[in-house]
Protein backbone atom coordinates (compact mmCIF):
# COMPACT_ATOMS: atom_id res chain seq x y z
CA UNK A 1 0.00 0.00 0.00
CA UNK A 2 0.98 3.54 -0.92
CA UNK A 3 2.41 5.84 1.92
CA UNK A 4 -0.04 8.96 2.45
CA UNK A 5 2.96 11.23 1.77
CA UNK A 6 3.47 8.93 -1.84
CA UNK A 7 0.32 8.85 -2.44
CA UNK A 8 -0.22 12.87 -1.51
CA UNK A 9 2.39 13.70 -4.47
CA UNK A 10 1.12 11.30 -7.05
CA UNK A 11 -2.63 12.54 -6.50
CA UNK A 12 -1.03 16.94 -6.51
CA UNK A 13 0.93 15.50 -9.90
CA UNK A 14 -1.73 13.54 -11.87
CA UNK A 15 -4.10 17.11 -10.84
CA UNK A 16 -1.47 19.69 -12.29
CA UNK A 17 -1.34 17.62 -15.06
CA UNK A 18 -4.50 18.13 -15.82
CA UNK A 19 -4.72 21.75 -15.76
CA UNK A 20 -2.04 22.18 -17.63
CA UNK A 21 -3.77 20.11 -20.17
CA UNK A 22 -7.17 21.58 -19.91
CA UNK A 23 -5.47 25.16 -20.04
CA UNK A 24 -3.73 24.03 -23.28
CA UNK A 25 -6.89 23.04 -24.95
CA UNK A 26 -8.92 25.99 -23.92
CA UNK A 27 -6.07 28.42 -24.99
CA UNK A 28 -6.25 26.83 -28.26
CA UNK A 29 -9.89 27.17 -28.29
CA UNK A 30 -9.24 30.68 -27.33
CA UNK A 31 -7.13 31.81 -29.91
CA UNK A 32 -9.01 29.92 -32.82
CA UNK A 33 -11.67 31.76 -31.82
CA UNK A 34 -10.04 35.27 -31.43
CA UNK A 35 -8.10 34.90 -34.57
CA UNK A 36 -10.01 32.55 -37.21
CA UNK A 37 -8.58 31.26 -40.42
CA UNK A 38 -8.31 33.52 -43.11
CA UNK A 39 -6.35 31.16 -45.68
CA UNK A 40 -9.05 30.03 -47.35
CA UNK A 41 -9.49 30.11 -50.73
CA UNK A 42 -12.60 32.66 -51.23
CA UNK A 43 -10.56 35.18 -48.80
CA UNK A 44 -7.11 35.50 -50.90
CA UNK A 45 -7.24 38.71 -53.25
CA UNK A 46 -7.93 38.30 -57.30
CA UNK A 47 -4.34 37.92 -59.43
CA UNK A 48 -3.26 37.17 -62.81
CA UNK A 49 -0.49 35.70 -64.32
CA UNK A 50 0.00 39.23 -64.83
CA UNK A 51 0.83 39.78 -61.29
CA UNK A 52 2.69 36.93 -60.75
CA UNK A 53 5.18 37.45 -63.77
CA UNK A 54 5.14 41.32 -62.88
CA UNK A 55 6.15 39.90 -59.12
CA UNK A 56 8.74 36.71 -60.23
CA UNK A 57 10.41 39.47 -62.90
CA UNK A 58 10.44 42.48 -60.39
CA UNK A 59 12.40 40.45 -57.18
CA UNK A 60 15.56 39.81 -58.86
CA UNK A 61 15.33 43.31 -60.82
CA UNK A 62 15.12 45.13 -57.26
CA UNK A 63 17.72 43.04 -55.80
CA UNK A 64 19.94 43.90 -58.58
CA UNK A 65 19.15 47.84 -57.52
CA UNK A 66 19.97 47.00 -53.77
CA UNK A 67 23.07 45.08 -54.82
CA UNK A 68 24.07 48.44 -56.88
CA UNK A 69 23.11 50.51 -53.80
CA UNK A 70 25.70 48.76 -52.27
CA UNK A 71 28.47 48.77 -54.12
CA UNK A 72 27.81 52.65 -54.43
CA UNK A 73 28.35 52.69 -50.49
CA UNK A 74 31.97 51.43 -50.69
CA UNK A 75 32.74 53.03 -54.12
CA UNK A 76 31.64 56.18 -54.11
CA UNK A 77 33.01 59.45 -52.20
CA UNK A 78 30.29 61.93 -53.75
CA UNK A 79 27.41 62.41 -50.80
CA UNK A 80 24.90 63.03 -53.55
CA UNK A 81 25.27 59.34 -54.76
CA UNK A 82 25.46 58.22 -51.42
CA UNK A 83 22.36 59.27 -50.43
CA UNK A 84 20.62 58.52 -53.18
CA UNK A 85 21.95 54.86 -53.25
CA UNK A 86 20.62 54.80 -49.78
CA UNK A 87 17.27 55.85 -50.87
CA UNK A 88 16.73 53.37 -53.74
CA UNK A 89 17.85 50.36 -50.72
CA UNK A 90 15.34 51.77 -48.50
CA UNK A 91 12.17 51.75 -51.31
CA UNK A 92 13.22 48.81 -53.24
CA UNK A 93 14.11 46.63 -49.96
CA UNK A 94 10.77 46.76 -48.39
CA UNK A 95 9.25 46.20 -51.89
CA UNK A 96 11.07 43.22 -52.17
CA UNK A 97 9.74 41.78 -48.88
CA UNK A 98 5.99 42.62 -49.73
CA UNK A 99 5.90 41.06 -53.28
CA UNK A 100 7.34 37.88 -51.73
CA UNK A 101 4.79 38.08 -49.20
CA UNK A 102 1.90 38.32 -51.75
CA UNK A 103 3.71 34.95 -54.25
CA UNK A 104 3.43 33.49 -50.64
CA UNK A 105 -0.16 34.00 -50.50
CA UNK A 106 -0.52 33.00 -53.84
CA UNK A 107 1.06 29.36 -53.15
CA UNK A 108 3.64 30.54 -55.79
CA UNK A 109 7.61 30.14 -54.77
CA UNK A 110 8.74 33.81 -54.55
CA UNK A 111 11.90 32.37 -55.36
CA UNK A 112 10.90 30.51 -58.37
CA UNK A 113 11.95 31.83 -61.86
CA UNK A 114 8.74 32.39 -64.83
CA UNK A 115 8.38 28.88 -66.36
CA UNK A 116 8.82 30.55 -70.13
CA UNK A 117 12.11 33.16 -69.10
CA UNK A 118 15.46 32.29 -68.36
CA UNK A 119 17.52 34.14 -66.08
CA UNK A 120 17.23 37.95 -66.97
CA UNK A 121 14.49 37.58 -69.34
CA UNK A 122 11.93 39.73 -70.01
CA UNK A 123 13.88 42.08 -66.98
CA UNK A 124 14.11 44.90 -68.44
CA UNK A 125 17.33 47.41 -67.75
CA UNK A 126 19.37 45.08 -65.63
CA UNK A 127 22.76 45.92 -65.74
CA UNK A 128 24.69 42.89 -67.15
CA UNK A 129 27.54 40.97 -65.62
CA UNK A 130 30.52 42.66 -67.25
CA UNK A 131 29.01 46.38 -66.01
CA UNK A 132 28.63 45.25 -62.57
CA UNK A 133 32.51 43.59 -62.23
CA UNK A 134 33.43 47.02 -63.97
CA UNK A 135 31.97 49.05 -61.25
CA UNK A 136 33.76 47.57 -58.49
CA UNK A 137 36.85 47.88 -60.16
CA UNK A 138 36.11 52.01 -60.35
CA UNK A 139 36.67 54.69 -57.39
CA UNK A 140 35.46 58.34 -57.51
CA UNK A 141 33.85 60.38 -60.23
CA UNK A 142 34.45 57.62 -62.90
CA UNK A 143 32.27 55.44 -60.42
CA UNK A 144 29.80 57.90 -60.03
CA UNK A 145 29.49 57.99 -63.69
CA UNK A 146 29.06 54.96 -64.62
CA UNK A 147 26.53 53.96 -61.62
CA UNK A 148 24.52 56.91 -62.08
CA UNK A 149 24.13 55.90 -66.24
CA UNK A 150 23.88 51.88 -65.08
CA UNK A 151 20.66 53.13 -62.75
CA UNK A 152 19.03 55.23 -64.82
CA UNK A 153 19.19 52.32 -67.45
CA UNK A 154 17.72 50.02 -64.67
CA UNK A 155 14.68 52.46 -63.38
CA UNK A 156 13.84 52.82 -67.13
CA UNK A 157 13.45 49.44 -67.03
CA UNK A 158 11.39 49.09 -64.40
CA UNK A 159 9.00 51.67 -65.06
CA UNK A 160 8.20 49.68 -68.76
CA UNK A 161 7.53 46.48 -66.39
CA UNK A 162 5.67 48.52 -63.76
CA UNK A 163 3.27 50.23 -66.49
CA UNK A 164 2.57 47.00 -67.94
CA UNK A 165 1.08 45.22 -64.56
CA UNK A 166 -0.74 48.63 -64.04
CA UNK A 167 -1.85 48.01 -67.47
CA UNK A 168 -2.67 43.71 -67.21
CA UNK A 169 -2.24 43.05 -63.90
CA UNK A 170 -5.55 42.26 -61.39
CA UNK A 171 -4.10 42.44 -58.04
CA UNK A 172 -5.06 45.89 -56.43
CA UNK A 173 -2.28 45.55 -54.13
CA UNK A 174 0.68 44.94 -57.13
CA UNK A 175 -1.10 46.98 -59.34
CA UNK A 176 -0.98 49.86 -56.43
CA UNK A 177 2.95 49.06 -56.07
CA UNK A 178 3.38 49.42 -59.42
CA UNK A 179 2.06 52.72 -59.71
CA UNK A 180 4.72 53.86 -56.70
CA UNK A 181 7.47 52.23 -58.62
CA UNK A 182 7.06 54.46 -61.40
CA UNK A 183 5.99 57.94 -59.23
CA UNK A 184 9.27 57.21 -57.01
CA UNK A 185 11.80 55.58 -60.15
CA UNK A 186 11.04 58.59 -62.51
CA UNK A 187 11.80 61.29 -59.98
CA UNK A 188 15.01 59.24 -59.34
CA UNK A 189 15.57 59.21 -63.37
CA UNK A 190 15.01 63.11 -63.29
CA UNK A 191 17.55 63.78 -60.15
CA UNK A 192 20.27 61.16 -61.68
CA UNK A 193 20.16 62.66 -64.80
CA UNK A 194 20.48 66.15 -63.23
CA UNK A 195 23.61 64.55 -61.42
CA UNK A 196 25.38 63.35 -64.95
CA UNK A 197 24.83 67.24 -65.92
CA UNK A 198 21.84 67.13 -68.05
C-alpha cells in the first residue's frame, strides 16, 4: 500500500497535469476563436499571371538595384550618390519583402523563376555581368558615372515592367505598387540625370 505522503504527491501530480492540459486546450480554443482562419481560398485577393510574372520578374530586378546601392556605399566618395543609393535600398528593400509576401499568398515560390524566361528575361534594364565587375573595379567620379548611367538604365526598365502590370495586372495591391514604382523611379531618373549634368 501507498504511503499517504506517496500517495499525496502522485494525487497533486496527476491534478497539475491536468490543468495544464485543460489550459492548453482551452487556450487553443481561445485563440481559434479570437483569430479565425483567413487562408481560405474565397478570402485570398484576385491575381493574374500578370501579377505573378510582374512579381517573379520584379524580385531579382530590385535586388539587382539594392546590390548596386551597395556597391555605391563602398565606391563612391560623392554624398549626392550616397544618399541617393541609400534611398533606392530603403524603397526597393521593403518592396522586395511585400511582393514575396503576396507569391506566398498566392502558393507561388517567390523564389521561383517564370516557367517561359530564363535568367534575366523579359527584366528589363538590368545591368549585365561585365558592367557590374566594372563598377567595383572604379573609385570616384568615374564610379559615379558609370553607376549613375547603369541606374538610370535600370529604373527605365522598371517603369516599362511597372506600367505594364498597371496596365494587365488584377491584383489591387501589385497593381498599387506598381504605380509607386514608377511615381518614385522617374523622380530618381530626373535627379540622376540632373547629377550626370543634363
Amino acid at each position: 500500500m501507498m504511503s499517504t505522503p506517496v500517495r499525496f504527491v502522485a494525487v497533486t501530480a496527476a491534478l497539475a497535469t491536468a490543468v495544464v492540459i485543460s489550459s492548453c486546450s482551452k487556450s487553443e480554443d481561445q485563440s481559434e476563436h479570437d483569430h479565425p482562419a483567413t487562408t481560405t481560398s474565397s478570402t485570398v485577393a484576385a491575381h493574374n499571371a500578370d501579377d505573378v510574372m510582374f512579381a517573379q520578374m520584379m524580385i531579382p530586378h530590385h535586388q539587382q538595384a539594392v546590390d548596386l546601392a551597395a556597391i555605391a556605399a563602398v565606391h563612391t566618395t560623392n554624398q549626392a550618390v550616397r544618399t541617393l543609393a541609400g534611398k533606392i535600398s530603403t524603397e526597393q528593400q521593403p518592396e522586395i519583402n511585400a511582393m514575396k509576401a503576396l507569391l506566398l499568398q498566392w502558393d507561388i515560390d517567390p523564389n521561383a523563376m517564370p516557367e517561359h524566361g530564363g535568367h534575366g528575361a523579359g527584366m528589363q534594364g538590368m545591368v549585365d555581368d561585365a558592367t557590374m565587375t566594372k563598377l567595383k573595379s572604379l573609385n570616384g567620379p568615374q564610379f559615379d558615372t558609370l553607376w549613375l548611367q547603369a541606374m538610370i538604365g535600370h529604373h527605365q526598365g522598371a517603369i516599362e515592367m511597372a506600367k505594364a502590370e498597371i496596365a494587365n495586372g488584377q491584383s489591387a495591391d501589385m497593381t498599387a505598387m506598381a504605380k509607386t514604382m514608377v511615381s518614385a523611379q522617374q523622380a530618381e531618373i530626373d535627379q540622376m540625370k540632373q547629377m550626370l549634368g543634363g
